[in-house]
N, C-alpha and C. Protein backbone atom coordinates (compact mmCIF):
# COMPACT_ATOMS: atom_id res chain seq x y z
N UNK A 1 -82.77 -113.64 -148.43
CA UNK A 1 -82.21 -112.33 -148.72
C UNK A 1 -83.26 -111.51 -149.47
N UNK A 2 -83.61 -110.47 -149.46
CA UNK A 2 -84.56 -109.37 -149.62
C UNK A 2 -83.88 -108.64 -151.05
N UNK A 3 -84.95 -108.60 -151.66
CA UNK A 3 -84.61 -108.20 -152.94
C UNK A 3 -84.24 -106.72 -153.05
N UNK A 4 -83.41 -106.27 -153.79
CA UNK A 4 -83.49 -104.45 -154.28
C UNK A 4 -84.24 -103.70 -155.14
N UNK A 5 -85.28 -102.97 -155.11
CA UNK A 5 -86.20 -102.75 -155.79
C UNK A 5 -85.86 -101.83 -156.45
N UNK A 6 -85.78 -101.13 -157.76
CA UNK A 6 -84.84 -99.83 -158.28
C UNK A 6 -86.10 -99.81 -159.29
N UNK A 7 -86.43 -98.63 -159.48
CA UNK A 7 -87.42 -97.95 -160.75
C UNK A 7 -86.70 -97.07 -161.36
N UNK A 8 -86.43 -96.82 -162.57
CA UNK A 8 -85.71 -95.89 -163.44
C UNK A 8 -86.25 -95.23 -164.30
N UNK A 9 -86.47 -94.11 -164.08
CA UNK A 9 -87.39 -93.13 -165.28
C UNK A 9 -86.94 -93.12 -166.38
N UNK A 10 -87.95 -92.90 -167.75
CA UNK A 10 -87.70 -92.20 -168.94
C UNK A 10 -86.91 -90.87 -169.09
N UNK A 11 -86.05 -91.09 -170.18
CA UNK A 11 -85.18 -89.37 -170.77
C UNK A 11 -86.06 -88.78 -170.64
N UNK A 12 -87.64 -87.70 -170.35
CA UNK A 12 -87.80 -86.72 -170.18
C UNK A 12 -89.08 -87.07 -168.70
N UNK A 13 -88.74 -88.09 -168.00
CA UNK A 13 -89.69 -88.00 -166.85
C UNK A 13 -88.84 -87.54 -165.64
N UNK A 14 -89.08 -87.59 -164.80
CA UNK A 14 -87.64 -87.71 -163.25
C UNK A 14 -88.62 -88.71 -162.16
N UNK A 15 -88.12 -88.72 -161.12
CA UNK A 15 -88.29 -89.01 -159.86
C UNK A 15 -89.71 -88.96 -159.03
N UNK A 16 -89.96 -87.72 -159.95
CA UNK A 16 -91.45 -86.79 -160.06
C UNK A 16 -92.37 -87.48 -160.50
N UNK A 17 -92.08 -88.40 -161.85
CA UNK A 17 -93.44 -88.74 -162.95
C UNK A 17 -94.07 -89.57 -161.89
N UNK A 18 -95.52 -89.77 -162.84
CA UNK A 18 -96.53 -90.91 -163.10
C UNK A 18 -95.89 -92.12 -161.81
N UNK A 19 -95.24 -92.94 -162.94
CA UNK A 19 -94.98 -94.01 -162.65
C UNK A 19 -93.93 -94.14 -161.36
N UNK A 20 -92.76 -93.01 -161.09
CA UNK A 20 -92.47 -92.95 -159.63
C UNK A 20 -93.29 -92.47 -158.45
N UNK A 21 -93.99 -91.69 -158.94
CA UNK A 21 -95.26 -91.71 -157.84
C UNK A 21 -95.73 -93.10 -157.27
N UNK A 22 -96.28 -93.39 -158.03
CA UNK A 22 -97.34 -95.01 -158.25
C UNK A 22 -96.20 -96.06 -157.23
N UNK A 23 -95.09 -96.03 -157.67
CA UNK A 23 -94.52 -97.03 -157.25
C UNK A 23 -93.78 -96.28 -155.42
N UNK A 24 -93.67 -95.37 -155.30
CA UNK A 24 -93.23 -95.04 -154.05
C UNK A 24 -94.38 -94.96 -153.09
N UNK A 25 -95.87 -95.10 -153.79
CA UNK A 25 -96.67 -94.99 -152.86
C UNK A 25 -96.61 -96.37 -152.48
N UNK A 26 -96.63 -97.34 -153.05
CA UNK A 26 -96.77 -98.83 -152.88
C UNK A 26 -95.87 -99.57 -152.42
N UNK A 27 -94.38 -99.01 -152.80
CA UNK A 27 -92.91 -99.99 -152.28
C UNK A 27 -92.69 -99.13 -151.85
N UNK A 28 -92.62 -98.28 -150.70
CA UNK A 28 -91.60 -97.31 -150.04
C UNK A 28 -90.01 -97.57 -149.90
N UNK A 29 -89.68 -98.61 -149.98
CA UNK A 29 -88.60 -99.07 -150.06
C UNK A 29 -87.90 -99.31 -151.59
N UNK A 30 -88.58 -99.09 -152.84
CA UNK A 30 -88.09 -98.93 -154.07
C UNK A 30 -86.97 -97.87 -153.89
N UNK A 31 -85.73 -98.03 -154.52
CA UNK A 31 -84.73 -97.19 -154.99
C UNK A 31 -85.63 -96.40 -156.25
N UNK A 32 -86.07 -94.80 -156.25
CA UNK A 32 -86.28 -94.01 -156.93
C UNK A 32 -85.31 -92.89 -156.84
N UNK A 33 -84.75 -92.64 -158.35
CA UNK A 33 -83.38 -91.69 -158.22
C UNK A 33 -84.15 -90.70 -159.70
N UNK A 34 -83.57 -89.13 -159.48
CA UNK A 34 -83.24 -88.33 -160.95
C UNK A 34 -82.22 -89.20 -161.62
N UNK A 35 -82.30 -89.38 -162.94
CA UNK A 35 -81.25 -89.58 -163.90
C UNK A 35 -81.36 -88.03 -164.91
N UNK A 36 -80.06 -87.41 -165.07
CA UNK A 36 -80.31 -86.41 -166.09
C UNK A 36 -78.99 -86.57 -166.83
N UNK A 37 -78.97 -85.48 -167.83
CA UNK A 37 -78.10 -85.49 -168.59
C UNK A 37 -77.58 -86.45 -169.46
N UNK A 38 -76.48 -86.72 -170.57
CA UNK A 38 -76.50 -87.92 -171.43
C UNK A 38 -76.28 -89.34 -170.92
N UNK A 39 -76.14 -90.08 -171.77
CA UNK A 39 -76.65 -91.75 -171.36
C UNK A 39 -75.55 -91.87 -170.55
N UNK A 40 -73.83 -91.73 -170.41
CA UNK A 40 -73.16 -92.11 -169.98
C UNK A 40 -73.19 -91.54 -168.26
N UNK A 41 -73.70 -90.31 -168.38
CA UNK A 41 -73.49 -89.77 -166.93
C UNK A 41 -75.08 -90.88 -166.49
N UNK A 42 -76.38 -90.80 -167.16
CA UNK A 42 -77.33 -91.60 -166.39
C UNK A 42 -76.29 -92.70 -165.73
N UNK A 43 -76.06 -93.33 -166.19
CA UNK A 43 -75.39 -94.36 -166.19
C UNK A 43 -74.56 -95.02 -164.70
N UNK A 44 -73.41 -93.54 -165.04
CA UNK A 44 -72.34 -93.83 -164.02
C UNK A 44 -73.34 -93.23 -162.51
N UNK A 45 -74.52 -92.54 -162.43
CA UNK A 45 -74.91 -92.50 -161.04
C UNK A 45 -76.06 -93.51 -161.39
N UNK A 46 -76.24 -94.53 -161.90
CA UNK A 46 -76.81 -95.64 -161.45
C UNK A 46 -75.95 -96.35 -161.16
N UNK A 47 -74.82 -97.38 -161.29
CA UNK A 47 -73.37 -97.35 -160.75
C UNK A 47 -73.59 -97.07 -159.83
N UNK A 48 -73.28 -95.67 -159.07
CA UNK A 48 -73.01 -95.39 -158.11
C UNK A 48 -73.38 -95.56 -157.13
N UNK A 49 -75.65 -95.44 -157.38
CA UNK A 49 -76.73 -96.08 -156.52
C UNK A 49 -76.54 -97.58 -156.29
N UNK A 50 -76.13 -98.48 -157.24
CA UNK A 50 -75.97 -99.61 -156.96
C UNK A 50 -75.16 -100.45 -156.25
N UNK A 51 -74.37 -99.57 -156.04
CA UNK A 51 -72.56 -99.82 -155.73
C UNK A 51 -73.49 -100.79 -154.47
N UNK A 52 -72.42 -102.18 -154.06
CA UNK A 52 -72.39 -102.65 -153.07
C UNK A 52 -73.83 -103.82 -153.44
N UNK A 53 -74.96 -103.25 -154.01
CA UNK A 53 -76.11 -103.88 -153.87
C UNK A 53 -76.30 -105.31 -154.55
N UNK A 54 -76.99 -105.98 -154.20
CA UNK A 54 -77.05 -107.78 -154.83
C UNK A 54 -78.65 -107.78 -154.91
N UNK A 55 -79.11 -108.73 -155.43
CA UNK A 55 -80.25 -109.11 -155.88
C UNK A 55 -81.47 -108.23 -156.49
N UNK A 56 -81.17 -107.55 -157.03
CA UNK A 56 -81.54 -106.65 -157.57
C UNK A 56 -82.67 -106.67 -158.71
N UNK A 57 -83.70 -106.21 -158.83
CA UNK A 57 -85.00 -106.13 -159.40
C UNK A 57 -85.45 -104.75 -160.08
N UNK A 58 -84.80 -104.80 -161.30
CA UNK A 58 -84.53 -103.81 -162.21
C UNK A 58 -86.31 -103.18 -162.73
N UNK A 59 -86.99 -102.00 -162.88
CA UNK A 59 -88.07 -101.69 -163.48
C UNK A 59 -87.44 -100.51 -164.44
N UNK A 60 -87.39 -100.39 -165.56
CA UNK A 60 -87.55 -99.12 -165.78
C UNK A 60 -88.23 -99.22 -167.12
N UNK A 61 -88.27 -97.64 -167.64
CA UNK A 61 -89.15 -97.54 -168.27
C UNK A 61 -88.66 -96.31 -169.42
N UNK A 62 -88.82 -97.16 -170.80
CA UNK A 62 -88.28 -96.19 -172.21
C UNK A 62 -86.66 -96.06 -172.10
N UNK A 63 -86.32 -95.18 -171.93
CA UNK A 63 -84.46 -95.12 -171.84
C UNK A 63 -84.45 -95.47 -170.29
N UNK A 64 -85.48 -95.37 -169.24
CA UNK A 64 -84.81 -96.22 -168.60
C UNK A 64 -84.90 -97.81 -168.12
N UNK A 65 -85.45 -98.05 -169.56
CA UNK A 65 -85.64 -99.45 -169.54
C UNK A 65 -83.99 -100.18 -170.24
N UNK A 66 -83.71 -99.16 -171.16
CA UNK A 66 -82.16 -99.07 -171.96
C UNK A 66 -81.22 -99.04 -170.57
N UNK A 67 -81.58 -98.05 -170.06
CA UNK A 67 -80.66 -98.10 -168.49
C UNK A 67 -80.78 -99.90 -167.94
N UNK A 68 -81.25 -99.82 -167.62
CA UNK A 68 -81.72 -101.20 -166.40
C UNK A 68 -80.98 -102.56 -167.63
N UNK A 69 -81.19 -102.74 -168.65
CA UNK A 69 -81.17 -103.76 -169.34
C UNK A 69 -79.22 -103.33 -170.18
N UNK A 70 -79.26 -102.49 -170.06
CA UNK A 70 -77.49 -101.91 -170.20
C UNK A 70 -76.80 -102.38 -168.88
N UNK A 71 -77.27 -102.17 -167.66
CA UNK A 71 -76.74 -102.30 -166.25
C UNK A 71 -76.65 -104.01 -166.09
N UNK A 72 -77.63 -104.34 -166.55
CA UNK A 72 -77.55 -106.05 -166.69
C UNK A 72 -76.72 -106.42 -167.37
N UNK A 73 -76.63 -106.22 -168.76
CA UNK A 73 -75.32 -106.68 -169.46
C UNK A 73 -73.70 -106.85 -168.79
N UNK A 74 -73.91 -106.24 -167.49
CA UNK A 74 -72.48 -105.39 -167.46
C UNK A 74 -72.34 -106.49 -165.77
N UNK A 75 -73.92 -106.32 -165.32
CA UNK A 75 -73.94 -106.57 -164.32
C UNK A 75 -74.58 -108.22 -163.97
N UNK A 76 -74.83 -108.91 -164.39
CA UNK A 76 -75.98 -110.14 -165.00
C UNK A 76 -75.61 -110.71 -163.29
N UNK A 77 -74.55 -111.00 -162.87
CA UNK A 77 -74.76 -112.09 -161.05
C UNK A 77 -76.05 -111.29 -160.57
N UNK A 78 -75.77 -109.49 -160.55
CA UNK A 78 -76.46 -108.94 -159.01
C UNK A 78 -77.56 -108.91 -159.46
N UNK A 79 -78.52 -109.23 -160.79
CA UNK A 79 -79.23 -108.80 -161.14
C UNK A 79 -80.54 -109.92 -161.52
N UNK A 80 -81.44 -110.01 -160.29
CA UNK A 80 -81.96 -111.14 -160.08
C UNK A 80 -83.36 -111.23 -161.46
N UNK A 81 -84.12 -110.11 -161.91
CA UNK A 81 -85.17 -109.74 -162.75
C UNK A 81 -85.20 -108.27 -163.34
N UNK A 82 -85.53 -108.18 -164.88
CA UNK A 82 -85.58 -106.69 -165.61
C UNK A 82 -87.56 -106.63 -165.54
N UNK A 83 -87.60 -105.48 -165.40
CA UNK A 83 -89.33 -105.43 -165.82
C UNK A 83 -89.05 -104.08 -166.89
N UNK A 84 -89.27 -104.37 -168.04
CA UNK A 84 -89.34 -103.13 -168.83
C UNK A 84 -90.32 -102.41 -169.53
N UNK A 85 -90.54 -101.63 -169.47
CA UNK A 85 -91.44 -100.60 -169.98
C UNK A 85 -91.36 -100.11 -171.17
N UNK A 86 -91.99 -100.80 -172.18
CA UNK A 86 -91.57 -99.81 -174.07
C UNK A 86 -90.20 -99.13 -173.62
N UNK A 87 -89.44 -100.27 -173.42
CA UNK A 87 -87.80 -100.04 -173.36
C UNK A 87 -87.10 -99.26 -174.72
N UNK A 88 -86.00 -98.90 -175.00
CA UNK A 88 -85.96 -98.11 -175.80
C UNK A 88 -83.92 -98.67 -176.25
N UNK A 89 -84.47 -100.18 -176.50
CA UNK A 89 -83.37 -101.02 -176.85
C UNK A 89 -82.68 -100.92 -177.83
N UNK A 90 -83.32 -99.73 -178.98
CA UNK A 90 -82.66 -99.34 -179.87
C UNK A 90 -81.35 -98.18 -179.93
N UNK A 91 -81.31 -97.55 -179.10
CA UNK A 91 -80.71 -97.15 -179.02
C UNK A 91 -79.67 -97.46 -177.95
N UNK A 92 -78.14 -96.21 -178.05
CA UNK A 92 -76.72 -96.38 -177.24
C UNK A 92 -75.99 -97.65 -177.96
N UNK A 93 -75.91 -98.26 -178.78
CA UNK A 93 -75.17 -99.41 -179.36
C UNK A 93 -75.78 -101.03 -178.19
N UNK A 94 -76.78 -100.87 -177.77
CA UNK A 94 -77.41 -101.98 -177.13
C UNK A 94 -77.57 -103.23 -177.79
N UNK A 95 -77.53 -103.36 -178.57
CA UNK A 95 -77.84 -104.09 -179.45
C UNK A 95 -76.25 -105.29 -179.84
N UNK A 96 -75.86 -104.24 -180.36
CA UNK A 96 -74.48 -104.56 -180.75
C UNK A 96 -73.66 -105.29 -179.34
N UNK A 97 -74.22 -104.26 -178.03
CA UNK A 97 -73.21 -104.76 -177.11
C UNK A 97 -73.49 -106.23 -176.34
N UNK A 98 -74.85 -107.09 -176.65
CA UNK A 98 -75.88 -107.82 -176.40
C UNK A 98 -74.70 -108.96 -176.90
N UNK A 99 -73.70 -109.34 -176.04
CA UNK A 99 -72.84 -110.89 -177.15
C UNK A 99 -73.23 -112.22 -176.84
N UNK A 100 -74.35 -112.15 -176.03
CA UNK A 100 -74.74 -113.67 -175.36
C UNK A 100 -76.28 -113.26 -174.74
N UNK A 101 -77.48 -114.17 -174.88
CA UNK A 101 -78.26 -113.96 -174.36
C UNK A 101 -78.06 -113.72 -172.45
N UNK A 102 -78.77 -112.62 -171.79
CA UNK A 102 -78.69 -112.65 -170.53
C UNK A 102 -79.77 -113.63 -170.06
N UNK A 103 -79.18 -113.82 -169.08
CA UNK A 103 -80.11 -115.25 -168.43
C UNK A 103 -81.36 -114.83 -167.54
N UNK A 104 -81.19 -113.96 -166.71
CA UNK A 104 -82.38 -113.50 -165.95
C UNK A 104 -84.30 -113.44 -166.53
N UNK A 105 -84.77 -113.68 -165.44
CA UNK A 105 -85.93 -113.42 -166.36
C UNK A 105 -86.68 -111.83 -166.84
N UNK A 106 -86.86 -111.29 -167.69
CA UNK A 106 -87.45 -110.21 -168.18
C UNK A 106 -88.44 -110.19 -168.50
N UNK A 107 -89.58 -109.34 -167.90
CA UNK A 107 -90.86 -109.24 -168.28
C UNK A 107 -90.85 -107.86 -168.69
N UNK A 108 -91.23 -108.18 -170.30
CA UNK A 108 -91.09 -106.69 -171.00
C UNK A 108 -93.01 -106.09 -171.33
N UNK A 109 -93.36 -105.01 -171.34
CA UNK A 109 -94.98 -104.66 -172.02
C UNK A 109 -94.40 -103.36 -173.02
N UNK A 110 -95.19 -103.49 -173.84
CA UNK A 110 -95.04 -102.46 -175.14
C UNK A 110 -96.51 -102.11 -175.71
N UNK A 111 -96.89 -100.67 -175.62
CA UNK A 111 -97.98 -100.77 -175.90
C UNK A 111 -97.30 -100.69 -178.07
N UNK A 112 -98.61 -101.28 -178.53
CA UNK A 112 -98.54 -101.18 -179.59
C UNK A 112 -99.27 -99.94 -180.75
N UNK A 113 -99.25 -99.16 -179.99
CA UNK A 113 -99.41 -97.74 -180.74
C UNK A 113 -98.50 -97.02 -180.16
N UNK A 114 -97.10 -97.27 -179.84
CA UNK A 114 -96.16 -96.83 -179.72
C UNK A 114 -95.64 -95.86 -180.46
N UNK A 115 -95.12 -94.38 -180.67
CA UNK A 115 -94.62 -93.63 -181.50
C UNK A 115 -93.48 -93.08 -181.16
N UNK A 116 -93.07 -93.68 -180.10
CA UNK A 116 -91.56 -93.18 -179.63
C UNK A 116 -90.98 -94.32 -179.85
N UNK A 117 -90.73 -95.36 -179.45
CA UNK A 117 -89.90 -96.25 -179.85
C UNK A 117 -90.53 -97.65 -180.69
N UNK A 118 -90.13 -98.03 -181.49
CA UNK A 118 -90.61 -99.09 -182.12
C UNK A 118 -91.06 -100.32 -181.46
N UNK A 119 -92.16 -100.96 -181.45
CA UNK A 119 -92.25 -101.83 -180.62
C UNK A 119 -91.99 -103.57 -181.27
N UNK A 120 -92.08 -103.34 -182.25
CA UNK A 120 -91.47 -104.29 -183.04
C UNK A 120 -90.16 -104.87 -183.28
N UNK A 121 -89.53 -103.84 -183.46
CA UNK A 121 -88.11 -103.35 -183.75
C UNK A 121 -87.25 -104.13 -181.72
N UNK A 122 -88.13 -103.45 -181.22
CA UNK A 122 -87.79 -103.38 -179.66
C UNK A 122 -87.85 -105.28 -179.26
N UNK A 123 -89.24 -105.74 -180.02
CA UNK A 123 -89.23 -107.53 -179.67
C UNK A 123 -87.60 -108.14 -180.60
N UNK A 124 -87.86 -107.64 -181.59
CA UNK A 124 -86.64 -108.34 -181.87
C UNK A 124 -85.41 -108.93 -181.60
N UNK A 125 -84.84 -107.03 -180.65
CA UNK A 125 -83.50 -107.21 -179.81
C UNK A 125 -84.02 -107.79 -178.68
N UNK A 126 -85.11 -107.78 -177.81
CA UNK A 126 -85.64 -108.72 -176.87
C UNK A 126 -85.21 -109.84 -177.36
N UNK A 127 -85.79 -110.31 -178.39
CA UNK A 127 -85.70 -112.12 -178.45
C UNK A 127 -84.42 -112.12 -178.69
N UNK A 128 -83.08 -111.77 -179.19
CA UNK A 128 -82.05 -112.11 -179.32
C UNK A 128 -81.15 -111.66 -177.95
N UNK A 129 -81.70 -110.83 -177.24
CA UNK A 129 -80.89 -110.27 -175.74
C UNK A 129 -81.17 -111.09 -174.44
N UNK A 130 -82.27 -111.75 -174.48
CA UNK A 130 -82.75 -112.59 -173.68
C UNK A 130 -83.12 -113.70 -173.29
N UNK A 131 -82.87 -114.54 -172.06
CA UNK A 131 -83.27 -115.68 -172.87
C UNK A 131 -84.28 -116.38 -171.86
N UNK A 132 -84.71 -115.78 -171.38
CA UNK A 132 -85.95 -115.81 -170.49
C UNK A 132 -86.87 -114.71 -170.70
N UNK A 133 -87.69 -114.34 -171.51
CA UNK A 133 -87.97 -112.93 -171.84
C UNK A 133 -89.52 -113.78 -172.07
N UNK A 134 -90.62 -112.83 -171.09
CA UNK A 134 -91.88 -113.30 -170.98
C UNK A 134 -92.27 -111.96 -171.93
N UNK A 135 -92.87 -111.34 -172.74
CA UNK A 135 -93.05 -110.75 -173.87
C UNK A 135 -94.30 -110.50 -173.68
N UNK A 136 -95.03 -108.95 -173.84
CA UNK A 136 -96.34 -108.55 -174.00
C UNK A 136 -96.52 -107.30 -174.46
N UNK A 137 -97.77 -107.44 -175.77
CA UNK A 137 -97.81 -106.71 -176.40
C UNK A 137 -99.24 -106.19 -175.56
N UNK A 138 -99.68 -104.82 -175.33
CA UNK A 138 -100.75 -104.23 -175.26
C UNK A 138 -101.35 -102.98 -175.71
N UNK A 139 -102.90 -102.57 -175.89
CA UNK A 139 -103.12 -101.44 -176.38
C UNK A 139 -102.82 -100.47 -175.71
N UNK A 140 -102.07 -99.96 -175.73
CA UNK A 140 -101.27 -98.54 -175.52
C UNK A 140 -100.77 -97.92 -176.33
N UNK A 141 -100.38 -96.58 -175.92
CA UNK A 141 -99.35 -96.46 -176.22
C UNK A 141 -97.82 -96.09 -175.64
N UNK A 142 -97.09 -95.08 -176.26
CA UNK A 142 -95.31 -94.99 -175.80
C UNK A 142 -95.23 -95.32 -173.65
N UNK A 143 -96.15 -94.13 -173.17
CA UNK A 143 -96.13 -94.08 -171.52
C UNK A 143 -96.56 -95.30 -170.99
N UNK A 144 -97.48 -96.12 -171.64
CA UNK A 144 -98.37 -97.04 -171.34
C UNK A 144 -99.35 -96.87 -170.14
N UNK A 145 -99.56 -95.36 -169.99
CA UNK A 145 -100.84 -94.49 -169.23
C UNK A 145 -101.71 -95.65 -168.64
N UNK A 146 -102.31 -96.31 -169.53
CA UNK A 146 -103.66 -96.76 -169.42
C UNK A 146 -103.53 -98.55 -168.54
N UNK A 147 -102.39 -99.13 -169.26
CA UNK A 147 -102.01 -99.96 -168.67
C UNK A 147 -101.27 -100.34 -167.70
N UNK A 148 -100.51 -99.53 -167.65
CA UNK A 148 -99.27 -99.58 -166.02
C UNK A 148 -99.82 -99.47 -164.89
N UNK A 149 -100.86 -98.90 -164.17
CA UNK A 149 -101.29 -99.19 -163.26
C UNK A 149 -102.15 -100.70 -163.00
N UNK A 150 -103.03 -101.11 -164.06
CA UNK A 150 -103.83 -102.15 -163.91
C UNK A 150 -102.13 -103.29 -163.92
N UNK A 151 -101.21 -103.10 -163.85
CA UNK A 151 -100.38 -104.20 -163.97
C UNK A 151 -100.09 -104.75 -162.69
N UNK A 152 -100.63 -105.96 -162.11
CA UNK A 152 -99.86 -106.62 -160.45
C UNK A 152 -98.60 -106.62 -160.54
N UNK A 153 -98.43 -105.17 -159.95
CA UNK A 153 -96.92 -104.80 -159.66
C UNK A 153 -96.34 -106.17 -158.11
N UNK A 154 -97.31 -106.72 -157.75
CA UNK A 154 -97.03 -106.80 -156.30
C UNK A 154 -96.24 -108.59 -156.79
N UNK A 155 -97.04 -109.13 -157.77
CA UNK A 155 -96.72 -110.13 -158.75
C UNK A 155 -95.23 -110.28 -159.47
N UNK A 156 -95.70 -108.64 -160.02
CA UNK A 156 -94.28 -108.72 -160.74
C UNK A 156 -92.81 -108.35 -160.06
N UNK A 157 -92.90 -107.77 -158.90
CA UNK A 157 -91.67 -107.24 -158.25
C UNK A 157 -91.24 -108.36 -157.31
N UNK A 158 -92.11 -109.77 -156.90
CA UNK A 158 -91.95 -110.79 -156.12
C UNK A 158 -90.81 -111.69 -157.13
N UNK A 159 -89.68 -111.96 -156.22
CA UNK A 159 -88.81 -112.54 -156.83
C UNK A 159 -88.47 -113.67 -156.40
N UNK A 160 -88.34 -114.30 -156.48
CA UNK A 160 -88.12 -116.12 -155.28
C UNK A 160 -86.82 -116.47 -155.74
């Protein structure tokens, strides 16, 4: 069975940025969607994109790394791997809503000159939200510009 590939932008990127570029040139078949407006509406039209879908291979990045790793909580069978991007786990009550480690594996990167979301703060609820969580810190910073492309996306989106 063939995996679902979904990329989820940051609160102020869309469909447009960087990193959906990058990835629609390479997976044409990635699910790339707008998310706008507050967390709950992001939300319910990811829901909506997902409706029906199984095996699923979550990327996102900053709040929509909060997206993808919120959708798991809720969703943990369809949801075969998270890849997150200086996820932004602090916020929406994520934390709180976290009552059991999720089982899937998560490969999280954080650059560590981060100034939007804490990257420290961010390993923490990692290590207590996850329980397969492959963890990397790099020089970056918040977008992780410099590093997201040099990353074997082709590596990381392969799911067995």
């Amino acid at each position: 069975m063939n995996n679902t590939l979904v990329f989820i932008h940051g609160l102020e990127s869309s469909a447009q940025g960087n990193k959906a570029q990058y990835f629609r040139g390479r997976f044409p078949d990635m699910i790339i969607e707008d998310y706008v407006g507050p967390f709950s509406e992001r939300m319910r039209k990811l829901e909506q994109i997902l409706t029906g879908r199984d095996h699923l291979v979550l990327v996102g990045s900053s709040y929509g790394g909060l997206m993808a790793a919120k959708f798991a909580l809720h969703h943990e069978e369809r949801v075969k791997k998270l890849i997150l991007i200086a996820p932004a786990l602090i916020l929406e009550g994520f934390e709180q809503a976290c009552a059991k480690k999720l089982e899937m594996p998560v490969v999280l990167y954080h650059g560590t000159r981060d100034e939007v979301v804490d990257p420290h703060e961010t390993q923490r609820i990692a290590l207590q939200c996850f329980a397969h969580l492959e963890h990397h810190f790099v020089d970056d910073d918040h977008p992780l510009n410099e590093v997201f492309p040099t990353l074997d996306w082709g590596a990381l989106l392969n799911v067995s």
